[in-house]
N, C-alpha and C. Protein backbone atom coordinates (compact mmCIF):
# COMPACT_ATOMS: atom_id res chain seq x y z
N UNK A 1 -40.81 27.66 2.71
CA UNK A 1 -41.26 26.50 3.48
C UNK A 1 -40.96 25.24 2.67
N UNK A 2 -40.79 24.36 3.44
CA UNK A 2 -39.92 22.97 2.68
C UNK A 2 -41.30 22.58 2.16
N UNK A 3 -41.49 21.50 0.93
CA UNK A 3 -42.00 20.76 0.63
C UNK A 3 -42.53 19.84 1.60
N UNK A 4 -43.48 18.61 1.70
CA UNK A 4 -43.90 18.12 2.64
C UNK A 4 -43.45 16.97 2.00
N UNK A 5 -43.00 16.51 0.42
CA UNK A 5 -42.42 15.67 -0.11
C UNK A 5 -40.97 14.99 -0.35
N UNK A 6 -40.51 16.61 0.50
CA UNK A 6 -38.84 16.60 0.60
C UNK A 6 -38.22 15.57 1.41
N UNK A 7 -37.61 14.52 0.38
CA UNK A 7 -37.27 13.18 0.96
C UNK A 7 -36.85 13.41 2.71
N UNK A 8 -36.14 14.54 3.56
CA UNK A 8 -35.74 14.48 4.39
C UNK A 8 -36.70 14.72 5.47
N UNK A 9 -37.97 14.77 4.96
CA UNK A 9 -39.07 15.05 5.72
C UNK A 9 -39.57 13.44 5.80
N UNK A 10 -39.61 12.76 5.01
CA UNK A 10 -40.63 11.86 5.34
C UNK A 10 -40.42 10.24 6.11
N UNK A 11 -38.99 10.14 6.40
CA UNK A 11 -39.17 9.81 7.51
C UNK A 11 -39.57 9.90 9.24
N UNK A 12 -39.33 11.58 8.96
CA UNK A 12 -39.96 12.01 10.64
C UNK A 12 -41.76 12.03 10.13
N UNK A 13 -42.21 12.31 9.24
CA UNK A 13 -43.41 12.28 8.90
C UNK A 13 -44.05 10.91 8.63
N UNK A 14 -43.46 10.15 8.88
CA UNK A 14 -43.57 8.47 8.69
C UNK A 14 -44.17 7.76 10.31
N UNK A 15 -42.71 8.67 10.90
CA UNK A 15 -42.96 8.19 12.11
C UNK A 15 -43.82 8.84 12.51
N UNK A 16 -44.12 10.16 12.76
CA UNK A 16 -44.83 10.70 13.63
C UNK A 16 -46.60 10.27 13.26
N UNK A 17 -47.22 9.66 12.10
CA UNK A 17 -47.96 9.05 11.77
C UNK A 17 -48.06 7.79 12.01
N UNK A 18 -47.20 6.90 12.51
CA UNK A 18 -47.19 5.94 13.05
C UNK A 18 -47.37 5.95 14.63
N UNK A 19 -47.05 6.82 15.08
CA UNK A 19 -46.78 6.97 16.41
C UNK A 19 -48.43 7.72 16.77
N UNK A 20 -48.85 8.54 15.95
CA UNK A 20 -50.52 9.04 15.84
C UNK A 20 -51.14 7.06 16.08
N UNK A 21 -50.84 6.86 15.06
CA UNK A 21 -51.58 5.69 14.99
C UNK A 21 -51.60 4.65 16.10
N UNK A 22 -50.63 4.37 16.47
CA UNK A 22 -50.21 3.89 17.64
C UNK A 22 -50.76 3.79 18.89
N UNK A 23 -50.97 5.50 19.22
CA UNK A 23 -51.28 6.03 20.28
C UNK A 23 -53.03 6.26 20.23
N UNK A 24 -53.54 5.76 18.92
CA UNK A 24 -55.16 5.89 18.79
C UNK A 24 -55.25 4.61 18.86
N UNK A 25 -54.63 3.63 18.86
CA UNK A 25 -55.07 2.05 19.70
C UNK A 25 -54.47 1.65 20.88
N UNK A 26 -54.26 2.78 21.37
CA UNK A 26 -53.86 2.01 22.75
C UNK A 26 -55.35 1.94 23.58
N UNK A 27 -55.12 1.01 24.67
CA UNK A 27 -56.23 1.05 25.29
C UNK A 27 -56.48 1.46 26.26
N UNK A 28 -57.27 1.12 27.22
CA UNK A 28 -57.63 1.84 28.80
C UNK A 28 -55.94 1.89 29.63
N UNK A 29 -56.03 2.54 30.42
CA UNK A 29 -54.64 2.53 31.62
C UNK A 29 -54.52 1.38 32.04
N UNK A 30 -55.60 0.69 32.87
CA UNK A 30 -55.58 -0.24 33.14
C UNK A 30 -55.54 -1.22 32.57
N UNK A 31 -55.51 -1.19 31.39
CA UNK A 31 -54.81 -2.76 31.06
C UNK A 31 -53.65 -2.53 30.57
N UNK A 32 -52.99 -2.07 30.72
CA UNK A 32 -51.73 -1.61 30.44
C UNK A 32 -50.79 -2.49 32.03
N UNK A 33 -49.23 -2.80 31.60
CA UNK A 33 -49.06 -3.45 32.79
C UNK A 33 -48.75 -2.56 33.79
N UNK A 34 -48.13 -2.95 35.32
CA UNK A 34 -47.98 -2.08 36.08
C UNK A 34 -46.75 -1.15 36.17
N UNK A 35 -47.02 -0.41 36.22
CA UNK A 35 -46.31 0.91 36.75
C UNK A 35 -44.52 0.33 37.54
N UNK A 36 -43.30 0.83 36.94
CA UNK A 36 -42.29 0.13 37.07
C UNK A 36 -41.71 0.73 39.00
N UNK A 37 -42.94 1.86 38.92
CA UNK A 37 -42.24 2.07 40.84
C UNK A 37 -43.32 1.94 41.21
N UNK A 38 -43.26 1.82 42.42
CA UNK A 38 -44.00 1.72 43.90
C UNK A 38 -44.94 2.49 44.16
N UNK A 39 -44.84 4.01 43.00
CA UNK A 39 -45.82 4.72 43.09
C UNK A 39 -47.38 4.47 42.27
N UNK A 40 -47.91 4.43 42.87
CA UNK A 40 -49.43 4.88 42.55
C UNK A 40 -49.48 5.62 41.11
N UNK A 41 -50.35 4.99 40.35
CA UNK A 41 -50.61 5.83 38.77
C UNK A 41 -51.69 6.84 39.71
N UNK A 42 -51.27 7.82 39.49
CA UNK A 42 -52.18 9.06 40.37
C UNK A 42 -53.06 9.99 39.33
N UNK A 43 -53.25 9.10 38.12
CA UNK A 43 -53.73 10.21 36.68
C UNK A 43 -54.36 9.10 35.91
N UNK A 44 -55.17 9.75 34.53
CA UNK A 44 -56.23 8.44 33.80
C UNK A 44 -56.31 9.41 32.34
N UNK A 45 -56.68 8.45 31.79
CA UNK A 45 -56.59 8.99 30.23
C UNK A 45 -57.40 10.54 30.34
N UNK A 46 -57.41 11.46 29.49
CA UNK A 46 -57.90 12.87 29.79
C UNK A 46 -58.27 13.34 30.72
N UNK A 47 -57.03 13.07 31.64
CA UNK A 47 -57.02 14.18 32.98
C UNK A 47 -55.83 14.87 32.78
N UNK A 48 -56.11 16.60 33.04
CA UNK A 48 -55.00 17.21 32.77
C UNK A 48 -54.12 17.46 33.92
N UNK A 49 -53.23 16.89 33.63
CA UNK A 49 -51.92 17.54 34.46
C UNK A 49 -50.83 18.50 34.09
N UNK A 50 -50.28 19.02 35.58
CA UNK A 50 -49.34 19.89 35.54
C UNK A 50 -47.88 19.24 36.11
N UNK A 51 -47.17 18.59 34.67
CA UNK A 51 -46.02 18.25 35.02
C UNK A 51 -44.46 19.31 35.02
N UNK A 52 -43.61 19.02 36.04
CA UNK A 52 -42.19 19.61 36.46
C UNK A 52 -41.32 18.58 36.07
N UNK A 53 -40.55 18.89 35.04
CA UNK A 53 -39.03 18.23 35.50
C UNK A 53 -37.84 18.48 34.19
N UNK A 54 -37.39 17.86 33.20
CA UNK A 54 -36.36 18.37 32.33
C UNK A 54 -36.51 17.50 30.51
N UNK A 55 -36.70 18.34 29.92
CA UNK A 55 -37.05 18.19 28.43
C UNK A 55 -35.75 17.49 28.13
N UNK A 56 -36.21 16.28 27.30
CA UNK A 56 -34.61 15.66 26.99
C UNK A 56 -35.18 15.25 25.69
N UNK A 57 -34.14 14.72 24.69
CA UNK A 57 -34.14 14.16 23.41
C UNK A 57 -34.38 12.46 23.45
N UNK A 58 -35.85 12.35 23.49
CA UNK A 58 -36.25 10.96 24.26
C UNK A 58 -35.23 9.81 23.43
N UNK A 59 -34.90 9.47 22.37
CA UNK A 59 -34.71 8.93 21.90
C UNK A 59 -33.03 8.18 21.55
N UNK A 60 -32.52 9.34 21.93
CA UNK A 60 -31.20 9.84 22.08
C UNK A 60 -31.27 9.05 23.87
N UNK A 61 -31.91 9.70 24.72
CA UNK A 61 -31.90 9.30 26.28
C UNK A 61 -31.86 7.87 26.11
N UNK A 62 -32.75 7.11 25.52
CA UNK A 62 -33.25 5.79 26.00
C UNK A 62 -32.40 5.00 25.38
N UNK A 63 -31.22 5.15 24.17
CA UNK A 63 -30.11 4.27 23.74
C UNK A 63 -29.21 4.83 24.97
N UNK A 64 -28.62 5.71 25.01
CA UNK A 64 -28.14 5.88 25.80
C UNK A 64 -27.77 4.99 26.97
N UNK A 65 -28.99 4.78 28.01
CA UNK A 65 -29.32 4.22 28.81
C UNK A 65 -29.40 2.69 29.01
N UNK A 66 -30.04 2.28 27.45
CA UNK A 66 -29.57 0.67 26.97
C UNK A 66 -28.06 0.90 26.96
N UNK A 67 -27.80 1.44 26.04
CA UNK A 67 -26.59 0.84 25.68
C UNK A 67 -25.18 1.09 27.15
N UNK A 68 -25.53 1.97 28.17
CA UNK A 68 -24.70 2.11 29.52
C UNK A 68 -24.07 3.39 29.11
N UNK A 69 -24.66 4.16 28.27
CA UNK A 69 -24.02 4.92 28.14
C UNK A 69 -24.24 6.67 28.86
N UNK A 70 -23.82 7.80 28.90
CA UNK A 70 -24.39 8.88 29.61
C UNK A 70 -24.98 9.45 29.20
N UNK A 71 -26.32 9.75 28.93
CA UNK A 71 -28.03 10.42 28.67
C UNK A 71 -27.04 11.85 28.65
N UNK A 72 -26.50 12.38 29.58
CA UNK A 72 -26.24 13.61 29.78
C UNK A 72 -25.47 14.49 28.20
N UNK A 73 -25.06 12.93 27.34
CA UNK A 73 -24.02 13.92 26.18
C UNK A 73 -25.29 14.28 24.76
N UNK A 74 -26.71 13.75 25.06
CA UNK A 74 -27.38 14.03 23.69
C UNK A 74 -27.45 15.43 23.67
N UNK A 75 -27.04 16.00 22.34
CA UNK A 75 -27.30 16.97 22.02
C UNK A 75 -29.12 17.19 21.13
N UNK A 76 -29.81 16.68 21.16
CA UNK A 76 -30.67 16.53 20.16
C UNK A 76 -30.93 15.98 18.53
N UNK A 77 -29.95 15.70 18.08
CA UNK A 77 -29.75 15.55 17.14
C UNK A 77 -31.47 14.61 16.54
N UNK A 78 -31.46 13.72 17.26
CA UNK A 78 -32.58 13.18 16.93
C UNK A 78 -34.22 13.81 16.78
N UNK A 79 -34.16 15.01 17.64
CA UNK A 79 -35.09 15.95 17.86
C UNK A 79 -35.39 16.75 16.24
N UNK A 80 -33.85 17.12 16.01
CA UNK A 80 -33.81 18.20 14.96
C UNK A 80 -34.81 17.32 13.87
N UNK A 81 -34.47 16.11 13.61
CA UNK A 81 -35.69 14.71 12.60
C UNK A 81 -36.64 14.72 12.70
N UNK A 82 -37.43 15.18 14.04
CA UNK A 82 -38.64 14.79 14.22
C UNK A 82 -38.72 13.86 15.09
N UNK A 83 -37.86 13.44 15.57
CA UNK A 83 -38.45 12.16 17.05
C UNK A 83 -38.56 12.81 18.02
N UNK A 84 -39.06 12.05 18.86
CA UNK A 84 -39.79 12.49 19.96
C UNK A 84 -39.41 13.37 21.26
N UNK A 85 -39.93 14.57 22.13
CA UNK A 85 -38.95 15.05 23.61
C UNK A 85 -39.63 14.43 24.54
N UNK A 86 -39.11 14.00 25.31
CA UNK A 86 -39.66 13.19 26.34
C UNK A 86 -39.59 14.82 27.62
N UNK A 87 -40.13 14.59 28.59
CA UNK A 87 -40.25 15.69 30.11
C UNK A 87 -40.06 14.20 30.84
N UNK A 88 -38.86 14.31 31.87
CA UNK A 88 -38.10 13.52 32.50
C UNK A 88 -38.79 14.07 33.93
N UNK A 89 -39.81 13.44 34.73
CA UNK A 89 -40.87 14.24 35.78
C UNK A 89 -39.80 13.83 37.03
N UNK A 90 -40.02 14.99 37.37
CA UNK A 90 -38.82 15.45 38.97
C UNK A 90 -40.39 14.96 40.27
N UNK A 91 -41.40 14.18 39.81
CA UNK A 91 -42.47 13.80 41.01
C UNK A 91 -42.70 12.41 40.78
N UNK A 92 -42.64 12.17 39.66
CA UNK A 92 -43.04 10.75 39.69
C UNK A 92 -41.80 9.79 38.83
N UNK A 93 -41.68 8.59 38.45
CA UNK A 93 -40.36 7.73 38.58
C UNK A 93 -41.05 7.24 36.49
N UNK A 94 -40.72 8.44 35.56
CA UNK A 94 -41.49 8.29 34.43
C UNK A 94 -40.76 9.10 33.41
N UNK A 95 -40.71 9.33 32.06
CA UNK A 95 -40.50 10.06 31.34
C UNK A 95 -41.83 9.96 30.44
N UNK A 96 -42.34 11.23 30.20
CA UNK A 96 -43.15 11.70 29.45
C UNK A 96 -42.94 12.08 28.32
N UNK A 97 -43.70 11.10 26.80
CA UNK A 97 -43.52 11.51 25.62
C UNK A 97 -44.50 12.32 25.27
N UNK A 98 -44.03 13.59 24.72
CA UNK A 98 -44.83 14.74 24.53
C UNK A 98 -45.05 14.65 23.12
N UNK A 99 -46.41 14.83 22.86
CA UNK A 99 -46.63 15.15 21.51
C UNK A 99 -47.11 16.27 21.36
N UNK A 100 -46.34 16.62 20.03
CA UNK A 100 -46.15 17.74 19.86
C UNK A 100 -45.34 18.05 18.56
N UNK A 101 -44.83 19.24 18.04
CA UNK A 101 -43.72 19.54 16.75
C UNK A 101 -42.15 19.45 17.64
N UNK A 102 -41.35 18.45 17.73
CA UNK A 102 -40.44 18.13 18.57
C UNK A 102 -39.50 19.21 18.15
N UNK A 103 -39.00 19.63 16.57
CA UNK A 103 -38.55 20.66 16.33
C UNK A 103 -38.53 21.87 17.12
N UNK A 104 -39.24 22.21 17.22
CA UNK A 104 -40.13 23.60 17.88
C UNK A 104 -39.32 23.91 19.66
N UNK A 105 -39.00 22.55 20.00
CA UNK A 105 -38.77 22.57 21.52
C UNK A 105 -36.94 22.11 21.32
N UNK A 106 -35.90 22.19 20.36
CA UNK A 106 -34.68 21.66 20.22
C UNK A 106 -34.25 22.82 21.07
N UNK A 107 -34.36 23.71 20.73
CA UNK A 107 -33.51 24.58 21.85
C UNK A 107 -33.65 24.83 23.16
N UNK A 108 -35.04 24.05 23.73
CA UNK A 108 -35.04 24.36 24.86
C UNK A 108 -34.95 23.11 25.65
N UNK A 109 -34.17 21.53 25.16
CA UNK A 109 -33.86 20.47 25.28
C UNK A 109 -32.73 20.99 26.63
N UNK A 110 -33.10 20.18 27.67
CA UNK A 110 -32.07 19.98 28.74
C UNK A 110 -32.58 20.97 29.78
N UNK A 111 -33.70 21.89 29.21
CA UNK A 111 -34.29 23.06 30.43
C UNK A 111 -34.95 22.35 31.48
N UNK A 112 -35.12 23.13 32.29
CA UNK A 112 -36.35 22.70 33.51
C UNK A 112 -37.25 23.50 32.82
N UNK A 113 -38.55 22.69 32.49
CA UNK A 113 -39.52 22.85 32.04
C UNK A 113 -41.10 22.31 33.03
N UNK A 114 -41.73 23.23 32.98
CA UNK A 114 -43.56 22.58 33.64
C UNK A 114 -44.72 22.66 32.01
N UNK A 115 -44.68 21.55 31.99
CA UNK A 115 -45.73 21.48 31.37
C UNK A 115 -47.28 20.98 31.51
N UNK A 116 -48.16 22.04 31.12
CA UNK A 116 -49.76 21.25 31.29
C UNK A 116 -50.49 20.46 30.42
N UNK A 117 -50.40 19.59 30.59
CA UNK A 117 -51.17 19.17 29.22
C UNK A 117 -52.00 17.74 29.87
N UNK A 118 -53.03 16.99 28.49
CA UNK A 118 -53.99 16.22 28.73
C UNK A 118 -53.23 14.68 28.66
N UNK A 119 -53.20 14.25 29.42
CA UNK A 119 -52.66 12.75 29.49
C UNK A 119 -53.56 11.84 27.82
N UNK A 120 -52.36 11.32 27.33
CA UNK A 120 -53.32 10.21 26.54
C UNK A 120 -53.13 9.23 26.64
N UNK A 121 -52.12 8.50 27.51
CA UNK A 121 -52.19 7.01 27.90
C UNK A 121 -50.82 7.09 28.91
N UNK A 122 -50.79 6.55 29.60
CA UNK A 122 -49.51 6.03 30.33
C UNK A 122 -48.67 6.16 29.98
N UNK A 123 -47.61 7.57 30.30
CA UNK A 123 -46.63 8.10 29.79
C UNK A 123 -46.77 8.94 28.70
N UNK A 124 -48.01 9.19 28.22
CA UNK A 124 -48.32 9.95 26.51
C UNK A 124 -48.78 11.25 27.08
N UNK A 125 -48.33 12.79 26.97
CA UNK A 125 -49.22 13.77 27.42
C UNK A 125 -48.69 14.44 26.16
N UNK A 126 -50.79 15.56 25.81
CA UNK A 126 -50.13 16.01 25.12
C UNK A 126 -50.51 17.29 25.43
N UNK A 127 -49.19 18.44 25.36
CA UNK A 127 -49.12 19.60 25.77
C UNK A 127 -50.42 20.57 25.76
N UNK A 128 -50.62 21.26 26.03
CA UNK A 128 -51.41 22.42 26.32
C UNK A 128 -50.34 23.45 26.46
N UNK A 129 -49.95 24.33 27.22
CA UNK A 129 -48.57 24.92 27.54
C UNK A 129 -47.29 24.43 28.03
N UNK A 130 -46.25 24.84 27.72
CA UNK A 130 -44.40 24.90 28.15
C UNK A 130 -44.46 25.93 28.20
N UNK A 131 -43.67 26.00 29.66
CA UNK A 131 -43.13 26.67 30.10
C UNK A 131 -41.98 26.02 30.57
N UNK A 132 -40.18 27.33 30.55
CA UNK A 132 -39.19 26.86 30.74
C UNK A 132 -38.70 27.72 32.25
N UNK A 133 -37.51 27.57 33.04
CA UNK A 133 -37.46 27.90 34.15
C UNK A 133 -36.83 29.26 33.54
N UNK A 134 -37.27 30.65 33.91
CA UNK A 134 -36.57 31.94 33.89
C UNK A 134 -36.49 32.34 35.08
N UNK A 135 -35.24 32.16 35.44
CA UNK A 135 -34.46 32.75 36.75
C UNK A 135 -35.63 32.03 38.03
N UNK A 136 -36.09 33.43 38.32
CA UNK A 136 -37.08 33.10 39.59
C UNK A 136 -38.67 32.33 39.18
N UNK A 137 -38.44 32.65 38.07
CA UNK A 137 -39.98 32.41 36.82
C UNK A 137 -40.20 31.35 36.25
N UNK A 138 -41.43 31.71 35.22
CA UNK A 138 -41.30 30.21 33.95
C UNK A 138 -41.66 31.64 32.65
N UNK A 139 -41.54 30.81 31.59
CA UNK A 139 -41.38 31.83 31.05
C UNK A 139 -42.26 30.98 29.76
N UNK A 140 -43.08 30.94 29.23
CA UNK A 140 -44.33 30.28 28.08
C UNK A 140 -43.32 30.04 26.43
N UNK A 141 -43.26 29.01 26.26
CA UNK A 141 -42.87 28.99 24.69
C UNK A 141 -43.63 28.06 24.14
N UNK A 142 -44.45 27.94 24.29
CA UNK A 142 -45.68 27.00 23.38
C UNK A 142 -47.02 26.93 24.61
């Protein structure tokens, strides 16, 4: 097992403590601004939901997307570091940053995935179970 001091650790361990921190001052939903579609925020801080749609390499997606470029070529690379997987929801007009060990989920980046987990702020859920699409099924990997 790596060191927890091993220089290549501590920038994902930098961030992901920042991003803890971050996400323990955010505040109510509602003061947060509005919602970028037409839809209804249909969820509130610790209510659990059951989200559907496709695990992507959030970080990798969202230059992408600035920069005009195609979301479709990340391989993860950014994942393998420690940044963040976003669940890209096939119901509502959102990507969901999952917290979680982002490592843990690199191979199953680009699946159709349902995940349950406890909302922690507008767009923040954090897992309870993944599950990925098997054939007719889902199939549990965390």
């Amino acid at each position: 097992m790596p060191s927890l001091t091993a220089p290549w650790l501590r920038l994902p361990l930098l961030f992901i403590l920042c991003a803890a921190f971050a996400l323990g001052s955010q505040g109510d939903v509602s003061d947060e601004p509005a919602a970028p579609s037409d839809q209804p925020i249909d969820y509130a801080p610790e209510d659990t939901l059951v989200v559907t749609g496709t695990l992507l390499d959030a970080t990798c997606h969202a230059e992408a997307e600035e920069q005009g470029g195609d979301p479709a070529t990340c391989e993860g690379d950014y994942v393998v570091h420690g940044y963040p997987v976003g669940l890209r929801d096939d119901d509502r007009d959102t990507v969901w940053m999952l917290v979680t060990v982002p490592q843990a989920l690199v191979d199953y980046l680009t699946s159709h995935a349902r995940v349950t987990g406890i909302v922690r702020s507008r767009g923040v859920l954090v897992p309870q179970q993944i599950e990925v699409r098997d054939g007719d099924g889902w199939a549990a990997i965390l």
